[in-house]
Protein backbone atom coordinates (compact mmCIF):
# COMPACT_ATOMS: atom_id res chain seq x y z
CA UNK A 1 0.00 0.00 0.00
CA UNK A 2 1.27 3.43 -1.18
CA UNK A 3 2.95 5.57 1.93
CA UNK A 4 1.19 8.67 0.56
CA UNK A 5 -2.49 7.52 0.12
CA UNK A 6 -4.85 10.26 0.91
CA UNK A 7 -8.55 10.98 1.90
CA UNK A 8 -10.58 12.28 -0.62
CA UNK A 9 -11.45 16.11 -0.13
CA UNK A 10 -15.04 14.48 0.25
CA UNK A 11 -14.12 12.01 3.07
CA UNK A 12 -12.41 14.87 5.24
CA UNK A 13 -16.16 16.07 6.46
CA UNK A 14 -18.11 12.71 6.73
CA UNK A 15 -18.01 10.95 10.50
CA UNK A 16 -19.44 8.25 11.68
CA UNK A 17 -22.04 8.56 14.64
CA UNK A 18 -20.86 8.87 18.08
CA UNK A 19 -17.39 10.53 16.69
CA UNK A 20 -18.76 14.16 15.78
CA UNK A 21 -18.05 16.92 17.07
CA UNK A 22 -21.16 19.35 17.65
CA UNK A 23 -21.42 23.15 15.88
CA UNK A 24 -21.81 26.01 18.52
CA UNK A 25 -19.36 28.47 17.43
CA UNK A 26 -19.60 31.85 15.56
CA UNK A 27 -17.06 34.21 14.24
CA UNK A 28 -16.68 36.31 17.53
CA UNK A 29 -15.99 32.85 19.43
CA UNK A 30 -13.32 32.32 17.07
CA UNK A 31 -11.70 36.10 17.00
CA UNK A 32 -11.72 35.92 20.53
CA UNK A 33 -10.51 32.29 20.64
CA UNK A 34 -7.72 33.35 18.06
CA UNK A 35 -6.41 36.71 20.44
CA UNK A 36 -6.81 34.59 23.11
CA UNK A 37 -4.38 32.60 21.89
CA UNK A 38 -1.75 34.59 20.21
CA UNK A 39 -1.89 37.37 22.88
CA UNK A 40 -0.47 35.18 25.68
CA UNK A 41 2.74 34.61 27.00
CA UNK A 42 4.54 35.40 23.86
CA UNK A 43 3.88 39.18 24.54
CA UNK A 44 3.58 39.00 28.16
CA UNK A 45 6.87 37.17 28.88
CA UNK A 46 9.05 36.18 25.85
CA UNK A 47 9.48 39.42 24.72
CA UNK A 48 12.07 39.82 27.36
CA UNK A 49 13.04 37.10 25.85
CA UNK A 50 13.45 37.85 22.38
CA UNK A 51 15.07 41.04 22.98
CA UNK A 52 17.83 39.79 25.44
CA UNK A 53 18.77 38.27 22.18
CA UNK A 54 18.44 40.83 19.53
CA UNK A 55 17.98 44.15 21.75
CA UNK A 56 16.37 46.64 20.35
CA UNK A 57 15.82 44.94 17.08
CA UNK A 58 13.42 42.64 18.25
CA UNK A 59 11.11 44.97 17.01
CA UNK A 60 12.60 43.73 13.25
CA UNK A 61 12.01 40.05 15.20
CA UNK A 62 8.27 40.88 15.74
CA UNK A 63 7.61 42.07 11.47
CA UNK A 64 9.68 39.43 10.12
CA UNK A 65 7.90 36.08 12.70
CA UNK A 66 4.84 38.29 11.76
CA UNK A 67 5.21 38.53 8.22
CA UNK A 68 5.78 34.90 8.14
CA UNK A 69 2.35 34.19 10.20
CA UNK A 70 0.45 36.87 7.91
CA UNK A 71 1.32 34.28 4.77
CA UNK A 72 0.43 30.98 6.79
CA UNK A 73 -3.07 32.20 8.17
CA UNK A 74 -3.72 33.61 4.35
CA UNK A 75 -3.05 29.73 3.63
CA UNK A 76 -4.74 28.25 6.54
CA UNK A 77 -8.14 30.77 5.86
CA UNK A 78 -8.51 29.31 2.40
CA UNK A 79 -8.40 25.31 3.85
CA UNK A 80 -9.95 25.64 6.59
CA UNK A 81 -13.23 26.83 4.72
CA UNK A 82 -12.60 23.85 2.28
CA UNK A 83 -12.06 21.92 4.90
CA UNK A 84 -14.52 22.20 7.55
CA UNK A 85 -13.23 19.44 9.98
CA UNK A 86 -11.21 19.41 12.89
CA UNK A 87 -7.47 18.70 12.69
CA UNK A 88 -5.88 21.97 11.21
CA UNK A 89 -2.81 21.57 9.18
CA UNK A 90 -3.22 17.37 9.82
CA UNK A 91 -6.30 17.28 7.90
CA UNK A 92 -5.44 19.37 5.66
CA UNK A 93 -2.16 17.10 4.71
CA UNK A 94 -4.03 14.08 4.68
CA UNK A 95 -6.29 15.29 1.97
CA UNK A 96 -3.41 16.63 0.02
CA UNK A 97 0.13 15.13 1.04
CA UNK A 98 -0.54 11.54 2.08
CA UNK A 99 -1.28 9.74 5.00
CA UNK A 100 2.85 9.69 6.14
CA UNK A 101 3.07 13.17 5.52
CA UNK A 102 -0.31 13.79 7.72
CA UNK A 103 1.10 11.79 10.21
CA UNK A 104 4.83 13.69 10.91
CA UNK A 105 2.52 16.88 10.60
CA UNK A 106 0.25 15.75 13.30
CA UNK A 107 2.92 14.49 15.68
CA UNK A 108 4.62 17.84 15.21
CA UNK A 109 1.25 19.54 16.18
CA UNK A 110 1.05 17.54 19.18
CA UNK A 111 4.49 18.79 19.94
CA UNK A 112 3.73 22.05 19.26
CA UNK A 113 -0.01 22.31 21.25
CA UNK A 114 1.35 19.71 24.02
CA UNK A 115 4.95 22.26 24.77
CA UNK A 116 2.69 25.62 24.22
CA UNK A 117 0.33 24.81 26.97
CA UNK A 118 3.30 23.61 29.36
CA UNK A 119 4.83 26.81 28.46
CA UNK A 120 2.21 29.36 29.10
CA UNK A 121 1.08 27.34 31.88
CA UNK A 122 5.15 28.16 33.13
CA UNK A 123 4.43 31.92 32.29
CA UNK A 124 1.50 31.95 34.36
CA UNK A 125 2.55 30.60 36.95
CA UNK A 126 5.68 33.14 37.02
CA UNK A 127 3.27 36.09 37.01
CA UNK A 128 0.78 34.11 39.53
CA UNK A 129 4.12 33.91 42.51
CA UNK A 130 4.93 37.46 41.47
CA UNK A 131 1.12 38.87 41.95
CA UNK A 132 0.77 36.86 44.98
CA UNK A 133 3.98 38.57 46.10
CA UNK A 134 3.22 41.75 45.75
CA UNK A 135 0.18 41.31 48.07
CA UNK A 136 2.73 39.91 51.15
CA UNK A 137 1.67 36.18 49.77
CA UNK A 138 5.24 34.62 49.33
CA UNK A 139 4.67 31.18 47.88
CA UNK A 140 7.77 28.24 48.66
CA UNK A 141 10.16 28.05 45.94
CA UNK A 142 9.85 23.96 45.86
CA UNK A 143 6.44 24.18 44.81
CA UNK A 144 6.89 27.14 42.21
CA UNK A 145 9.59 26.18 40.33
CA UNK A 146 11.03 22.93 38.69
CA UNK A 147 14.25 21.01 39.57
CA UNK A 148 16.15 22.46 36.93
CA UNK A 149 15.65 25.84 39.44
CA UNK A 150 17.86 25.68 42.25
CA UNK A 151 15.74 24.66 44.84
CA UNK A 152 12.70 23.76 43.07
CA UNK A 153 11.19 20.74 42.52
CA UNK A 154 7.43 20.85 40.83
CA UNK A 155 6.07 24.18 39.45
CA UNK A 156 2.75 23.16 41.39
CA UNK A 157 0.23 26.26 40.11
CA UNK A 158 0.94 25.60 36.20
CA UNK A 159 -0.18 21.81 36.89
CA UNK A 160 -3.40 23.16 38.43
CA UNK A 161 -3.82 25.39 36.14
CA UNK A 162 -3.57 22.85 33.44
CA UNK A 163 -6.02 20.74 34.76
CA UNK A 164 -8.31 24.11 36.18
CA UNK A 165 -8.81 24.72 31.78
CA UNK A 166 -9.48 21.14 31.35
CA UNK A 167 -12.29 21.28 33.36
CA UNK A 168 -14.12 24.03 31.73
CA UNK A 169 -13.49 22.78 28.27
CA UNK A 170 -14.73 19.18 29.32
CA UNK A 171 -17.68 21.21 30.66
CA UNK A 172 -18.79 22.72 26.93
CA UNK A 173 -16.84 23.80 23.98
CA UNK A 174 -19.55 26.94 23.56
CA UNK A 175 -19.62 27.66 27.59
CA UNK A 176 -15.79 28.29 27.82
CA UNK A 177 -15.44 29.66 24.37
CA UNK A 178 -18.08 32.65 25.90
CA UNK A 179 -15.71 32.58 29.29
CA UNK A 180 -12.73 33.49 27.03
CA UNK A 181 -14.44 36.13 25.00
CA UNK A 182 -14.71 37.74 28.17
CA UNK A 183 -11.29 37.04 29.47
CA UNK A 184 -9.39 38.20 26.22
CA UNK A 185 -11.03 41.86 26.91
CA UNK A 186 -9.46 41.80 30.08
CA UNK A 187 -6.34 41.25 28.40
CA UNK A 188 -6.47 44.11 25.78
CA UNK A 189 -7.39 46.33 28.06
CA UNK A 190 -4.23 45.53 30.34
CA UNK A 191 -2.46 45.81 27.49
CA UNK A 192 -3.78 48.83 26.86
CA UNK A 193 -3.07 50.37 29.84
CA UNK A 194 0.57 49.25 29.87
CA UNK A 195 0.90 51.31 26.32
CA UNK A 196 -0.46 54.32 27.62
CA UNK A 197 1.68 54.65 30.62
CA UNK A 198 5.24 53.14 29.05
CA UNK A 199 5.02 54.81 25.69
CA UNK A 200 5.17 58.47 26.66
CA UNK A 201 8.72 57.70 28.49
CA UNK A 202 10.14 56.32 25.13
CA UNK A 203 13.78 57.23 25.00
CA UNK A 204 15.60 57.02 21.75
CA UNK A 205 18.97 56.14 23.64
CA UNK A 206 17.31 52.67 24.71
CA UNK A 207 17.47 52.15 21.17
CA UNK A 208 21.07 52.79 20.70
CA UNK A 209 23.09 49.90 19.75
CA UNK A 210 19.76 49.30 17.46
CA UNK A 211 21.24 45.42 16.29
CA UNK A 212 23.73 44.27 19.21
CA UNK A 213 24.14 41.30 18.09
CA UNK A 214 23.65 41.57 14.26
CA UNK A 215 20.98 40.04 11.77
CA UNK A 216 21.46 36.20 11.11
CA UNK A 217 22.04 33.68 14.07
CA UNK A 218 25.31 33.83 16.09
CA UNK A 219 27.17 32.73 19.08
CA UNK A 220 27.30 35.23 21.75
CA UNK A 221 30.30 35.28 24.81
CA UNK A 222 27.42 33.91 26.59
CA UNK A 223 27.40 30.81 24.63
CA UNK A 224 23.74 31.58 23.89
CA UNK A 225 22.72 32.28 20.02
CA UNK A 226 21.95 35.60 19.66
CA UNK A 227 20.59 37.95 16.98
CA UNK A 228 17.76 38.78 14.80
CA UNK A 229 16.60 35.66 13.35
CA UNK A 230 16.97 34.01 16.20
CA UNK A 231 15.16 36.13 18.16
CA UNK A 232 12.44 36.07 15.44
CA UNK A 233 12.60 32.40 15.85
CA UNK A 234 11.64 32.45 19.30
CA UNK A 235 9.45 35.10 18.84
CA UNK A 236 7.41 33.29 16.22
CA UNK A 237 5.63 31.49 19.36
CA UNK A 238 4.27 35.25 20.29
CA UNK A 239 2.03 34.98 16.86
CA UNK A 240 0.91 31.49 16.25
CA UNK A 241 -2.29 30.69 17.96
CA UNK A 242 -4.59 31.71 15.17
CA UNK A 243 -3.94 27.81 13.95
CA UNK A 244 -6.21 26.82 16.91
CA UNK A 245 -8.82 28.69 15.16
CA UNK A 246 -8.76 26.12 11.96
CA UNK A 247 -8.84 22.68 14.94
CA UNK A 248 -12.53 24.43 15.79
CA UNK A 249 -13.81 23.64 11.97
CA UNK A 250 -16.30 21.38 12.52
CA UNK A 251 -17.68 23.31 15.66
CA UNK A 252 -18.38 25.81 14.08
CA UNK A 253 -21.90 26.92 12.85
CA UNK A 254 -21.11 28.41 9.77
CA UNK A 255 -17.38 27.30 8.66
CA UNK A 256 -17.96 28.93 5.20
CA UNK A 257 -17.43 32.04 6.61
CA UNK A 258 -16.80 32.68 10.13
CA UNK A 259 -13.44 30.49 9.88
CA UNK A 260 -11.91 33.10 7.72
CA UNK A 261 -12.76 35.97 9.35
CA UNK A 262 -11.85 34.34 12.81
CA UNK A 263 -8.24 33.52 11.28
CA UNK A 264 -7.45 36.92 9.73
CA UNK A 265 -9.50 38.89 11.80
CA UNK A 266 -7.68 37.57 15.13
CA UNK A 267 -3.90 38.16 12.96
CA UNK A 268 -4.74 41.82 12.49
CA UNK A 269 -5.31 42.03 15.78
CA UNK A 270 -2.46 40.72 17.36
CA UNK A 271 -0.39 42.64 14.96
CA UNK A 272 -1.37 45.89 15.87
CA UNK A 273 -1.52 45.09 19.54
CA UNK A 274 2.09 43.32 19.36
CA UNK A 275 3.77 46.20 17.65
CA UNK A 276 2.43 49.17 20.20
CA UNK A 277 3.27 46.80 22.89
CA UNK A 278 6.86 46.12 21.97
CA UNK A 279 7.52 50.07 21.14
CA UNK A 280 6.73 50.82 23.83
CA UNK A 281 8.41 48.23 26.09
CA UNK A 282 12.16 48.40 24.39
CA UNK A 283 11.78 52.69 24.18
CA UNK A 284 10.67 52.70 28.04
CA UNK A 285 13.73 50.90 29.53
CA UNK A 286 16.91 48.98 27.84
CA UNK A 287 16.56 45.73 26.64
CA UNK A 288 19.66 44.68 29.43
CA UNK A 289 16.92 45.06 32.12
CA UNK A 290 13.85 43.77 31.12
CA UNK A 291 15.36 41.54 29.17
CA UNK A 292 15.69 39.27 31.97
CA UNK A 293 12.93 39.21 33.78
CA UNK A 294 10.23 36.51 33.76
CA UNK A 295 7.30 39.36 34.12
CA UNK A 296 8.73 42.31 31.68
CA UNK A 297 5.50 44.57 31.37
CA UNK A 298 5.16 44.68 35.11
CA UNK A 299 8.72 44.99 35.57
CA UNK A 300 8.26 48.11 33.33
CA UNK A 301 5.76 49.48 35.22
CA UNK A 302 7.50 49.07 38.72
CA UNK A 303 10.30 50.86 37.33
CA UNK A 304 8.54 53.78 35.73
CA UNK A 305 6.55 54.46 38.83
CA UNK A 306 3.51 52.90 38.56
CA UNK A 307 3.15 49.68 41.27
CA UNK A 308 -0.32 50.34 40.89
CA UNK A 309 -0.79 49.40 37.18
CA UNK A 310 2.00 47.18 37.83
CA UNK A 311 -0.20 45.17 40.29
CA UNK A 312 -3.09 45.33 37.57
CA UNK A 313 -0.73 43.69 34.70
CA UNK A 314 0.25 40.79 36.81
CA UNK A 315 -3.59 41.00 37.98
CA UNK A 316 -4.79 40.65 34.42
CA UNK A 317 -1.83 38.18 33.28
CA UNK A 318 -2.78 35.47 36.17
CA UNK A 319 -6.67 36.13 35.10
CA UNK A 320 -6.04 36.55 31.56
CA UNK A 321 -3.17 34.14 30.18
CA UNK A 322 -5.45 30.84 30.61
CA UNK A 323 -7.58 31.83 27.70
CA UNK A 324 -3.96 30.73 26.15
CA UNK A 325 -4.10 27.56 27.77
CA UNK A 326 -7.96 26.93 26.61
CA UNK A 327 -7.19 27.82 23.00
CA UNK A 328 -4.26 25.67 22.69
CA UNK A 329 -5.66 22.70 24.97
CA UNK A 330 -8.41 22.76 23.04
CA UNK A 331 -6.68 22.82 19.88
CA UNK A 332 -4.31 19.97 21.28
CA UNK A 333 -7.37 17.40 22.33
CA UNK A 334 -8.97 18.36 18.96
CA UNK A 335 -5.65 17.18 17.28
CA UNK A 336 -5.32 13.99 19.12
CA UNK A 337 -9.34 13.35 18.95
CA UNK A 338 -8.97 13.11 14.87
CA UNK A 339 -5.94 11.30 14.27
CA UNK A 340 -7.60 8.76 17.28
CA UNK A 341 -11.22 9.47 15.19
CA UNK A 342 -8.68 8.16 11.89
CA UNK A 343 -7.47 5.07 13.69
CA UNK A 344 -3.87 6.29 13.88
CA UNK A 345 -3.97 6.50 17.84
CA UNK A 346 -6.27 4.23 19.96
CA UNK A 347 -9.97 4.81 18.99
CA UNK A 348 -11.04 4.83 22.61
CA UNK A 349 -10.21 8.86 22.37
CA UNK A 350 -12.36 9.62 19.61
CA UNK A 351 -15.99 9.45 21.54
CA UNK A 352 -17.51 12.23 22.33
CA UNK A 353 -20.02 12.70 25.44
CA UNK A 354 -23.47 12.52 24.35
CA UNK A 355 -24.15 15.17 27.40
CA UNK A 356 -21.44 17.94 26.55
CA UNK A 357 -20.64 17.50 23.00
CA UNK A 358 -16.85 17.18 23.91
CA UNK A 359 -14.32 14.60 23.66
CA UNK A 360 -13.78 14.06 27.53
CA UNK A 361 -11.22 11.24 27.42
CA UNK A 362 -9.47 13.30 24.62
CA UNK A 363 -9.13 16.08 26.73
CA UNK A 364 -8.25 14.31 30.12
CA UNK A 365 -5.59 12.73 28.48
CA UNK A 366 -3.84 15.94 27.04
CA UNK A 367 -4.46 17.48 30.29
CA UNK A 368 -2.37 14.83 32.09
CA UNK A 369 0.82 14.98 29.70
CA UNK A 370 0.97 18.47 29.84
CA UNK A 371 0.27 19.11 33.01
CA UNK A 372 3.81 16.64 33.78
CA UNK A 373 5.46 18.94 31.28
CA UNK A 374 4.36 22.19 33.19
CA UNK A 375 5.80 20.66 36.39
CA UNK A 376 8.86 20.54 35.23
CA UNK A 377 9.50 22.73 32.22
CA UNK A 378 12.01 25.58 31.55
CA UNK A 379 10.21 28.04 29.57
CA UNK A 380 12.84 28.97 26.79
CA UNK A 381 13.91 26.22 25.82
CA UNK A 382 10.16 24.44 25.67
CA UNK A 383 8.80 27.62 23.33
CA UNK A 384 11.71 26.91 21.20
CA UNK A 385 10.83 23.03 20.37
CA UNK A 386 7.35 24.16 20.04
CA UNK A 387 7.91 26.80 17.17
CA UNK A 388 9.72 23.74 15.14
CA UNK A 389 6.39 21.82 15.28
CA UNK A 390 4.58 24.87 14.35
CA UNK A 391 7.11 25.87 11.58
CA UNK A 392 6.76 22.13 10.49
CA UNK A 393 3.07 22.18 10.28
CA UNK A 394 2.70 25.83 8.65
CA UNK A 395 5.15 24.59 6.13
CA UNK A 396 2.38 22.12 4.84
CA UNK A 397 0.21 24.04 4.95
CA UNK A 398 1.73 26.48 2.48
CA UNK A 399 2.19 22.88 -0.07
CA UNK A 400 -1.06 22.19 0.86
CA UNK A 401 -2.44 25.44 -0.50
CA UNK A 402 -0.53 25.44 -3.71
CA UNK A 403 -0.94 21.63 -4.39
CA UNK A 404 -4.66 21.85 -4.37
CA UNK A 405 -5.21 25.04 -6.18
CA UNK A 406 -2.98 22.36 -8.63
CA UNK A 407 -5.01 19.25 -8.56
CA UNK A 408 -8.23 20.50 -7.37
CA UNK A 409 -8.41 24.02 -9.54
CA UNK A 410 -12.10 23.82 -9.85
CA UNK A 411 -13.33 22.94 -6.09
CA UNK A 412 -15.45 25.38 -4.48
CA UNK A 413 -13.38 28.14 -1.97
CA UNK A 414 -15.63 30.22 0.11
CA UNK A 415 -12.37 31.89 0.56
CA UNK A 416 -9.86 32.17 -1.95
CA UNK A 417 -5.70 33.85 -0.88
CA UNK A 418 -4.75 36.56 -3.01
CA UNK A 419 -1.45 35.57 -5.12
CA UNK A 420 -1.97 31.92 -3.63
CA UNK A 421 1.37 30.78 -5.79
CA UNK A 422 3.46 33.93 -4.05
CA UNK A 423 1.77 33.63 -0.02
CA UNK A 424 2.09 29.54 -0.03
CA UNK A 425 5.74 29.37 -1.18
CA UNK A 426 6.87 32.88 0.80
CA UNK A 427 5.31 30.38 4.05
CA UNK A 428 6.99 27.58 3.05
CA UNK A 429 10.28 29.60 2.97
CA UNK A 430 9.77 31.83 5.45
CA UNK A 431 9.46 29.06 8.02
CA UNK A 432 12.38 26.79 6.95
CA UNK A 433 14.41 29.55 7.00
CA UNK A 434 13.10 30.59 10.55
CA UNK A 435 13.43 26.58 11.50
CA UNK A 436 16.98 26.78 10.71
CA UNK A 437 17.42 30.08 12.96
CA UNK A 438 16.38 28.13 15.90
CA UNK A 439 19.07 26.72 18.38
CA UNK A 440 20.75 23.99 16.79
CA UNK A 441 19.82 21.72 20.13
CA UNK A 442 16.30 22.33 19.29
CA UNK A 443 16.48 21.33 15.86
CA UNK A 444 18.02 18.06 16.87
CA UNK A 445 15.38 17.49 19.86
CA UNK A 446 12.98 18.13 16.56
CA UNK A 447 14.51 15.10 14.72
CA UNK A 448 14.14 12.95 17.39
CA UNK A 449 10.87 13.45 18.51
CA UNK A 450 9.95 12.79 14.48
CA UNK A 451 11.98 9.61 14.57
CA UNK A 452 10.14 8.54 17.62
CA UNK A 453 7.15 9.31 15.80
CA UNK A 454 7.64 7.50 12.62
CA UNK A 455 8.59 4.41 14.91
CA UNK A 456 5.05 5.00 16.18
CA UNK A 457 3.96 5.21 13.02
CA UNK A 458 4.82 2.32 11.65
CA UNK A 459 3.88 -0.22 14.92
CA UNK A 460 0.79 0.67 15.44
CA UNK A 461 -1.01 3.80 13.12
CA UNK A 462 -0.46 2.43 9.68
CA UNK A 463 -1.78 -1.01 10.48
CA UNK A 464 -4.61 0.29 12.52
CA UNK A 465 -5.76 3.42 10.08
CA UNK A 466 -9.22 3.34 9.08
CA UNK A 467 -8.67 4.55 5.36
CA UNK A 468 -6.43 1.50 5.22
CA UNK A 469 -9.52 -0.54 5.67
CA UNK A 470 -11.88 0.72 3.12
């Protein structure tokens, strides 16, 4: 049997009963499910990141990860509303790249979901200790902080927090989808407020050496790689999230349209909101201060004189940041439901509760991984391995765009991407390049996970897929 046999585009939507997913979603669920998940940690916390290793030019960092994104969610707008099923980037590649191709995209999603929420649930958890602490609550470091930490040994409040998201999504994919509506306008307006009070101290001297540590990926003194791509590389996790949008497909009402104004709607956004932020944060103070702090915008604040708003950030971070953990938990038990609802991983996760709609075992299960991840996780080098699955599974979506618009030409497209043979291969090469700008030891961590996966692959999903049987 051929290692590249596909679904038809026909087969992607058709589910047997007992396995489908129900449709309560409209487009503001999905623009607010979309900011809620690309307005997250990325901005909250790895933009001291990203600019202790490009200084001041992490605002080039921010355009060129952003640029990149803009050309993927063109991509991922015109499949999704082909393709109204769950599975994002998975489904997409088994309808147009072959089963073996689907299933290294899908493991690299569940990298990529799976390492997100064990990151952000890290971040949160950093801004939770640091709110609590600024109210007299000081919290022991061996239950904030994992053993790589000095002292630490279980980073106890981003395992409950995993498991506090689970809960609502196993309560109702359209009850916590309204819950994070209301949580991602707490969020802007933080955000918001931190803009208004940083950006009128901008200093054009914080600016000055602009590029530190130059354009393309380098070793610092530090032994660390430094410089703009590689900052941009790491950055890249501050914009994904609108992916999450395409895994909510086939809950949503009307998938013709809402899907693409969810996916673009959310990236224009983010964009606007990311670029104010970041202004303001690297003109406000030099990069060599916030730069290494595991709560920047508050850090900001505290230092420009307002504790006050300070308070509020961390306030709205510790209230705010789990609409990151829904969107990408969700998206993660959505991934694993269809390649279980294929026959690839044990069926037993594909059933969905005849009370709630939702896949319950599905979403217990990513909980549980995760939540072991977040216990123990250092959050830089986690948001690096989960870019590569991202950057894997934008890259085919990008062929997947241009090979059907080949061997499908006449198929209907609700939505169509403008210059569809210039945005799919400007995403394909955008993120290879930025895959290569990653730290080498992630790259390799990358390979191996894949390898693992293929073994996977091969003992047990091939010989159990369900396509293989018809």
């Amino acid at each position: 049997m051929s290692l590249l046999r596909r679904k038809s585009l026909d087969q992607v939507t058709v589910h047997e009963a007992g396995r489908r997913l129900v449709p309560t979603l409209s487009w503001p669920h999905l623009i607010a499910l979309g900011i809620g998940a690309i307005v997250g940690t990325g901005i909250y916390t790895l933009i001291g990141v990203g600019a202790n290793l490009a200084g001041p030019a992490v605002l080039i960092s921010f355009a060129i990860a952003g640029a990149v994104c803009a050309c993927a969610a063109l991509s991922y707008a015109e499949l999704a509303t082909m393709m109204p099923a769950a599975g994002s980037a998975y489904t997409y590649s088994y309808a147009a790249l072959g089963e073996t191709v689907a299933w290294v995209v899908g493991w690299s999603l569940i990298l990529e979901y799976s390492l997100v929420v064990s990151t952000v649930a890290v971040g949160w958890s950093g801004y939770a200790v640091g709110f609590l602490h600024g109210w007299g609550i000081d919290l022991p470091l061996t239950l904030t902080a994992g053993p790589h930490v000095e002292g630490g040994f279980i980073n106890l409040p981003a395992v409950l927090i995993t498991f506090v998201v689970a809960g609502m999504l196993m309560a109702g994919t359209k009850e916590s989808a309204t819950l994070n509506a209301i949580l991602v306008v707490v969020k802007i307006i933080a955000l918001t407020v931190f803009v208004a009070i940083a950006l009128p101290h901008f200093d054009t001297g914080h600016m000055e050496p602009f590029m530190p540590f130059g354009f393309a990926k380098s070793v610092g003194a530090d032994g660390v790689e430094h410089g703009v791509m590689a900052a941009a590389a790491i950055i890249f996790f501050a914009f994904y999230g609108f992916d999450a949008i395409s895994t909510a497909a086939e809950e949503t009402k009307k998938p013709d349209r809402d899907l693409a104004i969810g996916i673009i709607g959310s990236m224009v956004g983010c964009t606007i909101i990311y670029v104010l932020v970041a202004l303001a944060a690297v003109g406000a103070m030099s990069y060599t201060i916030f730069g290494q702090s595991a709560e920047p915008l508050a850090l900001i604040l505290r230092e420009l004189g307002s504790p006050g708003a300070a308070k509020w950030i961390g306030a709205a971070a510790v209230i705010a940041l789990p609409t990151v953990l829904l969107a990408f938990l969700y998206g993660q038990s959505r991934i694993f439901f269809v390649m279980s609802r294929d026959g690839l991983l044990p069926r037993g996760l594909s059933k969905v509760s005849a009370r709630t709609g939702t896949p319950i075992a599905t979403t217990l299960f990513t909980a549980v991984l995760v939540a072991a991840l977040a216990g123990v996780a250092r959050l830089d080098e986690i948001a690096a391995l989960a870019n590569a699955g991202t950057l894997a599974a934008f890259t085919a979506v990008g062929l997947c765009l241009v090979v059907l618009r080949k061997r499908e030409p006449n198929r209907v497209r609700k939505f169509r991407t403008p210059l569809a043979y210039v945005v799919g291969p400007l995403a394909v090469i955008g993120c290879v390049y930025l895959f290569f700008s990653l730290p080498s030891k992630t790259q390799l961590y990358f390979l191996a996970w894949n390898i693992l996966g293929l073994v996977a692959y091969f003992a047990y999903g091939r010989r159990n897929a369900v396509l293989g049987k018809q």
